[in-house]
C-alpha atoms as a PDB file:
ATOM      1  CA  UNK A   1      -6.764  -0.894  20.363  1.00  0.00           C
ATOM      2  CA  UNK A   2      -6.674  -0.125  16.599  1.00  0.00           C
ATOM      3  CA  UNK A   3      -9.396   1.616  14.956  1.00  0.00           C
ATOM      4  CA  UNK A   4      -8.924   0.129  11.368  1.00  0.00           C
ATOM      5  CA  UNK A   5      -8.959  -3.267  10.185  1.00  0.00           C
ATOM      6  CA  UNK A   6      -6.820  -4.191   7.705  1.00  0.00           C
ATOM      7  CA  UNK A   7      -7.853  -5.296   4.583  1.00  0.00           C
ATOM      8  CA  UNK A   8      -5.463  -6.639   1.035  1.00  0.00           C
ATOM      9  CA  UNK A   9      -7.303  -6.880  -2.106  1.00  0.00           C
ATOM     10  CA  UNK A  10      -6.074  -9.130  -4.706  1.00  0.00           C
ATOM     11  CA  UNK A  11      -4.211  -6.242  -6.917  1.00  0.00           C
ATOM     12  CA  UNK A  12      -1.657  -5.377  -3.952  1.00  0.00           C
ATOM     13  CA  UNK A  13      -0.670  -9.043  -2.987  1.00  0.00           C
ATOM     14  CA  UNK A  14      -0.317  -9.469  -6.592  1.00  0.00           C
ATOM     15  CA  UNK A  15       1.898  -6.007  -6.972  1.00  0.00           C
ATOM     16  CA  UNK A  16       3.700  -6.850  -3.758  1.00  0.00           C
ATOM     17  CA  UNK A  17       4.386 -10.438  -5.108  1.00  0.00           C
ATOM     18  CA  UNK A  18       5.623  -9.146  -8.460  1.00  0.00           C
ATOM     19  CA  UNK A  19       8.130  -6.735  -6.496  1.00  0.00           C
ATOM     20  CA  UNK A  20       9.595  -9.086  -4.201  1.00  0.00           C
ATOM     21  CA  UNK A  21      10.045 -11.417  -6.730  1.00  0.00           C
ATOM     22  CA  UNK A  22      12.347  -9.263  -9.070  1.00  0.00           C
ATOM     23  CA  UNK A  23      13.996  -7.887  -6.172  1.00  0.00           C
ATOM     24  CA  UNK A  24      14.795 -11.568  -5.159  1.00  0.00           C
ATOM     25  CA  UNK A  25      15.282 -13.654  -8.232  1.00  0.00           C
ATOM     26  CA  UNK A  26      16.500 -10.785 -10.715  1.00  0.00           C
ATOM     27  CA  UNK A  27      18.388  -8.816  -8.757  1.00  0.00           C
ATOM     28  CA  UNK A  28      19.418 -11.505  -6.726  1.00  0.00           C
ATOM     29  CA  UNK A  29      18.799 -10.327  -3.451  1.00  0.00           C
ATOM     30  CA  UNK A  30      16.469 -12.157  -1.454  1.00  0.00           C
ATOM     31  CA  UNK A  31      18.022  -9.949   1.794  1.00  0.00           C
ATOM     32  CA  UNK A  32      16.751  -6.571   0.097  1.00  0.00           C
ATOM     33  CA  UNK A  33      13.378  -8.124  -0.867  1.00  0.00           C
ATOM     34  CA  UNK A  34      13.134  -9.238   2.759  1.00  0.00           C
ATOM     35  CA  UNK A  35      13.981  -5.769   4.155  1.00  0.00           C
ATOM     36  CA  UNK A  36      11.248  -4.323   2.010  1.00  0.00           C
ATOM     37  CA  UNK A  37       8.756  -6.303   2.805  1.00  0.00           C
ATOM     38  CA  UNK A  38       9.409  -5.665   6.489  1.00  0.00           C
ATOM     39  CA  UNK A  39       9.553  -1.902   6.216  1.00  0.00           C
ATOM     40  CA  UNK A  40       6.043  -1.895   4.312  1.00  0.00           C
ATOM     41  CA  UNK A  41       4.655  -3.957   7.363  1.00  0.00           C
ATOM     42  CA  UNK A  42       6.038  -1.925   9.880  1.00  0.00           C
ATOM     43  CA  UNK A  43       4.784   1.389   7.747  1.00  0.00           C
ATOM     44  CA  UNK A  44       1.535   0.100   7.235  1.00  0.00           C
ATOM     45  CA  UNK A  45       1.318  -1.067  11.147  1.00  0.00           C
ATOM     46  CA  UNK A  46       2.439   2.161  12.045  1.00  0.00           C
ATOM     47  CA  UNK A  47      -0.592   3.999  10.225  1.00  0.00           C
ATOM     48  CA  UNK A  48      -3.237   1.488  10.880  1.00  0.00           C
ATOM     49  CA  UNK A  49      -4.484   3.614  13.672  1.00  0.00           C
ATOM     50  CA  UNK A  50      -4.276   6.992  12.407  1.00  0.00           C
ATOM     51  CA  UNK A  51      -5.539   5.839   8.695  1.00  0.00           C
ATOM     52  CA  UNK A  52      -7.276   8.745   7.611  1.00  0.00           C
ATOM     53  CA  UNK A  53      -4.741  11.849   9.490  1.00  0.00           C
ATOM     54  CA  UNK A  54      -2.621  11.994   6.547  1.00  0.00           C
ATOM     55  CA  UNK A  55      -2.928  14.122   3.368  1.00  0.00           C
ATOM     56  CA  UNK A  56      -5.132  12.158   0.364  1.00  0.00           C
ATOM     57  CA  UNK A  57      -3.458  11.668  -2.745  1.00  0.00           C
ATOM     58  CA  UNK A  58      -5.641  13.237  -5.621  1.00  0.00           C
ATOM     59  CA  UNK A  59      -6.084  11.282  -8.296  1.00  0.00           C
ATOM     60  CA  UNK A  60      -7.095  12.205 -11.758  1.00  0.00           C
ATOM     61  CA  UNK A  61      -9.697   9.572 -11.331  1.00  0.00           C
ATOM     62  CA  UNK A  62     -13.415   9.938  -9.776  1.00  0.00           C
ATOM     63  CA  UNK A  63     -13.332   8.004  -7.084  1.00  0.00           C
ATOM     64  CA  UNK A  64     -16.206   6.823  -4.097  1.00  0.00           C
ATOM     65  CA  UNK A  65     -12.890   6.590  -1.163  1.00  0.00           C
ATOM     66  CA  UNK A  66     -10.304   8.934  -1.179  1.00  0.00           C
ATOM     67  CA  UNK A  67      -6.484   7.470  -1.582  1.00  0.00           C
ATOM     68  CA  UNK A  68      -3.612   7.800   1.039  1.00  0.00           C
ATOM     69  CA  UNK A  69      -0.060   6.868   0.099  1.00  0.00           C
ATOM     70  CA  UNK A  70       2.521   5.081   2.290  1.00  0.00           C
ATOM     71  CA  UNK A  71       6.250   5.985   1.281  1.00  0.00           C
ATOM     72  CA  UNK A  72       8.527   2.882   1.810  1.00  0.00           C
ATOM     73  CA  UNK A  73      11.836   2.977   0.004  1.00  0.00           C
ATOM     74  CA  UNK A  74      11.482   3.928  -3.271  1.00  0.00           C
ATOM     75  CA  UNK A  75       7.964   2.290  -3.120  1.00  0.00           C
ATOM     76  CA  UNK A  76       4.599   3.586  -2.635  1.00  0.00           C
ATOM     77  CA  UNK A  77       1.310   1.767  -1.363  1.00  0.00           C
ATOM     78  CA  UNK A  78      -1.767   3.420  -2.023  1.00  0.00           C
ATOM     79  CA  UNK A  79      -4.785   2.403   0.217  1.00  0.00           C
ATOM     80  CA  UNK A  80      -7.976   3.979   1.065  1.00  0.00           C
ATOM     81  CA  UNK A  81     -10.075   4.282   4.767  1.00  0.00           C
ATOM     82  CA  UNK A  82     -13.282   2.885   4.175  1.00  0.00           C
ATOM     83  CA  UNK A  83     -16.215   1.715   6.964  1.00  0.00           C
ATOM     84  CA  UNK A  84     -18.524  -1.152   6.104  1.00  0.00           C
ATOM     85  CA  UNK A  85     -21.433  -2.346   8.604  1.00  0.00           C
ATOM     86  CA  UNK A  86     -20.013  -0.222  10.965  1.00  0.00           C
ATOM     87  CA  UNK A  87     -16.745  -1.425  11.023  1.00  0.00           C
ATOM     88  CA  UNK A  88     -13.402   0.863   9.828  1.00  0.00           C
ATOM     89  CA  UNK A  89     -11.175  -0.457   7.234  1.00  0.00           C
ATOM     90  CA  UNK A  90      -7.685   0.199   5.653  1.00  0.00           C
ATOM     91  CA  UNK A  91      -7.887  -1.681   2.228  1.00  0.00           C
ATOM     92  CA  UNK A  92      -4.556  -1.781   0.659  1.00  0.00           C
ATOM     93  CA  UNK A  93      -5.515  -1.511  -3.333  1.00  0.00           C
ATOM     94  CA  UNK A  94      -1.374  -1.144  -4.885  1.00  0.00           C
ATOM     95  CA  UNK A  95       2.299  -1.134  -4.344  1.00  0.00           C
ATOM     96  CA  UNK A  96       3.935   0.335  -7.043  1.00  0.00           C
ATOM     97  CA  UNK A  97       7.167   1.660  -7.727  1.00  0.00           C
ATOM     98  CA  UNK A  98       8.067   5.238  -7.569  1.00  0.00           C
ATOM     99  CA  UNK A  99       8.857   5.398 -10.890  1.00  0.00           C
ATOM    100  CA  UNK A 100       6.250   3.856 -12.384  1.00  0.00           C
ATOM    101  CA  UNK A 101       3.451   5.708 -14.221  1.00  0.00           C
ATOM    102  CA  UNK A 102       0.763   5.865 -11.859  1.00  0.00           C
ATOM    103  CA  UNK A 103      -1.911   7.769 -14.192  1.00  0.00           C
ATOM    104  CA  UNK A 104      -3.927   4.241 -15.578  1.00  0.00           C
ATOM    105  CA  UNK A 105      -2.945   2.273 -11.910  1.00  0.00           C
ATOM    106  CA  UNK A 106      -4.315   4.567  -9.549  1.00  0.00           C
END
């Protein structure tokens, strides 16, 4: 049985989105995009019971929930492990590329 919900705001659909896209229509390579988008499922799947056993990523920002960080590829999808009415969720809040500068996004 898994202990967290999941849970995909707005801002990581949209990231995700915006990722597959230029992977598929700019790079021309709707096979890659495809491949990433199954290894952040199967990442995300594979941590959806053990949400909170990893080491929090420490922001710069004050922040109510603490951050986790998935590693897919050269990727990176920052969640936090929240509980509301009793129930435990995994909220996916960004994707973002490794390179990108994370200071103002997360």
């Amino acid at each position: 049985m898994t202990e967290y919900v999941l849970r995909y705001t707005p801002q990581y659909e949209q990231d995700l989105v915006r990722k597959l896209d230029y992977i598929t229509y700019e790079l021309n390579n709707p096979e890659a995009a495809n491949a990433l988008f199954e290894a952040a499922d199967k990442a995300i799947l594979d941590r959806l019971d053990c949400a909170e056993s990893f080491e929090p990523f420490h922001s710069r920002k004050n922040r109510k929930h603490l951050y986790y960080r998935i590693y897919v590829n050269n990727f990176e999808i920052f969640y936090v492990a929240r509980e509301e009415d009793g129930i435990k969720y995994m909220e996916l809040r960004r994707f973002l590329y490794q390179g990108e500068d994370k200071r103002k996004k997360v």
